[in-house]
C-alpha atoms as a PDB file:
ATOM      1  CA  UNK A   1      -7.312 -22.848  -9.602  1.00  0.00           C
ATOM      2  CA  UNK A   2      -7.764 -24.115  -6.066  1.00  0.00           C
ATOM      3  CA  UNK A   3      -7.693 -20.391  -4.206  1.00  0.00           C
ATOM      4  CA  UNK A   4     -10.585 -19.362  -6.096  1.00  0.00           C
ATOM      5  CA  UNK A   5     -12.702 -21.735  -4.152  1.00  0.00           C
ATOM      6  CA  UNK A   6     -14.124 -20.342  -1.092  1.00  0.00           C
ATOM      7  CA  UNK A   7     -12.556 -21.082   1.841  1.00  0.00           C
ATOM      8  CA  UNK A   8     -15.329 -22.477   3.747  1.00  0.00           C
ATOM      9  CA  UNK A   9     -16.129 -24.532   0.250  1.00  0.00           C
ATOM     10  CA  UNK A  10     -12.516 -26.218   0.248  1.00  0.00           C
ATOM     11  CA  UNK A  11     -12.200 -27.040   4.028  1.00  0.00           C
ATOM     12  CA  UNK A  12      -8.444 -26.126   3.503  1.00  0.00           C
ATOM     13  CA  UNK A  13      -6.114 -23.095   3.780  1.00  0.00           C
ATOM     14  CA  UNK A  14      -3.393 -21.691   1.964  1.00  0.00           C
ATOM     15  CA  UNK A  15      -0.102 -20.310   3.793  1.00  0.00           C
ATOM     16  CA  UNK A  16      -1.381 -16.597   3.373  1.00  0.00           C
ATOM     17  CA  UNK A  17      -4.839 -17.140   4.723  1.00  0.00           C
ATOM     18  CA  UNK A  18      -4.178 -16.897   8.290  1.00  0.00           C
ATOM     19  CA  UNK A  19      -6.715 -17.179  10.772  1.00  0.00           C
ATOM     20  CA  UNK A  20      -7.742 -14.143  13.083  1.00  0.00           C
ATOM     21  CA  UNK A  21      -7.027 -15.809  16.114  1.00  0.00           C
ATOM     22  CA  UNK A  22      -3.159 -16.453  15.283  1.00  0.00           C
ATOM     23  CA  UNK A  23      -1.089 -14.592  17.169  1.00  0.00           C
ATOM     24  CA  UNK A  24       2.460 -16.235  16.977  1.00  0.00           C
ATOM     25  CA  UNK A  25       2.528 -16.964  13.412  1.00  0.00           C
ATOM     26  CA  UNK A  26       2.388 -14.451  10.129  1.00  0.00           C
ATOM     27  CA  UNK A  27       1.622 -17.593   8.107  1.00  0.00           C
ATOM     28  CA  UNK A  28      -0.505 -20.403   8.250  1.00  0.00           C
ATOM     29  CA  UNK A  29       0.672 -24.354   7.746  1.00  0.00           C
ATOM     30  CA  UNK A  30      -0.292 -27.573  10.058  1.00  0.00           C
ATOM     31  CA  UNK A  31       2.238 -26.991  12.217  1.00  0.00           C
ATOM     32  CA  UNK A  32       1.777 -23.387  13.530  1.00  0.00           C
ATOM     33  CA  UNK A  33      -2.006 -24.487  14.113  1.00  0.00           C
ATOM     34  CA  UNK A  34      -0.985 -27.153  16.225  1.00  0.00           C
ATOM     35  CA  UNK A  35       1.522 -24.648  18.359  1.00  0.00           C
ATOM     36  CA  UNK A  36      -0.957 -21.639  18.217  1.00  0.00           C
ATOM     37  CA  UNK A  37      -3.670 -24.215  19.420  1.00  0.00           C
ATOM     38  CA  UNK A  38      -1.060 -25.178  22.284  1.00  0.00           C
ATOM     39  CA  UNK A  39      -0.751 -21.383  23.048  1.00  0.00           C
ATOM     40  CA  UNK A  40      -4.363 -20.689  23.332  1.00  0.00           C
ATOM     41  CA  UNK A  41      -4.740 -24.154  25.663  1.00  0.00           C
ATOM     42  CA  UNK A  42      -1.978 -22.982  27.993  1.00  0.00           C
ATOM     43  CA  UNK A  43      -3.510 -19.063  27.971  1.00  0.00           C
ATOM     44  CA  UNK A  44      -6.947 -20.591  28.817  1.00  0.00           C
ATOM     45  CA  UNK A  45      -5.833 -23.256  31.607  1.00  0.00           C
ATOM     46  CA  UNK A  46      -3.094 -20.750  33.501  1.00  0.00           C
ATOM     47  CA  UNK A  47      -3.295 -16.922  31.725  1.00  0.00           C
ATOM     48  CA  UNK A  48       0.204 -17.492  30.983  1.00  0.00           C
ATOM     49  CA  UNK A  49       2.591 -19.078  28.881  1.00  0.00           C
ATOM     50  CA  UNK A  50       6.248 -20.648  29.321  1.00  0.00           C
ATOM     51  CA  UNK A  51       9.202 -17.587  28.718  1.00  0.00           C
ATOM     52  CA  UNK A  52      10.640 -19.745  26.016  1.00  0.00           C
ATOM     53  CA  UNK A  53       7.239 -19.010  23.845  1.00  0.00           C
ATOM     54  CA  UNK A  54       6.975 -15.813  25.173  1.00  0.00           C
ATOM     55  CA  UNK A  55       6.101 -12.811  21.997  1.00  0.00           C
ATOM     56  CA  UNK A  56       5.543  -9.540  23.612  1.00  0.00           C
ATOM     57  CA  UNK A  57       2.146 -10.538  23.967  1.00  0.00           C
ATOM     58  CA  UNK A  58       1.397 -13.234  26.879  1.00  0.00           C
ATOM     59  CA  UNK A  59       2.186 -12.519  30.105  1.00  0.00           C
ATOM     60  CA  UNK A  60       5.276 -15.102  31.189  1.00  0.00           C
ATOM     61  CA  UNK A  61       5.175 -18.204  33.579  1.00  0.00           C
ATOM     62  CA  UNK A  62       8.904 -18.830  34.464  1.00  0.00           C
ATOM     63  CA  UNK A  63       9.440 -22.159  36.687  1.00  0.00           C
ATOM     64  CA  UNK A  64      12.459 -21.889  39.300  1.00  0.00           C
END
């Protein structure tokens, strides 16, 4: 009975509600906030991220 509150009412999500600004994940949990939150960090501070997080979708920092 929980899903049928309103997200914004329950302060809580549910594995299928995803937010729009995931990009890595097709899922939501604690976890892949935290990582997708790390993504977004690194994208803002450099426009990159490292090639072992690399999607298809970042451009790629590789450190020799």
């Amino acid at each position: 009975m929980l899903y049928k509150i309103p997200l914004e009412r329950r302060d809580c999500r549910f594995p299928h509600e995803k937010p729009e600004n995931f990009t890595i994940f097709d899922y939501y949990s604690y976890t892949s906030c935290i990582f997708q939150c790390q993504i977004d960090h690194m994208l803002n501070l450099c426009n990159c991220v490292p090639q072992m997080l690399h999607s298809g979708k970042y451009k790629i920092t590789v450190f020799i």
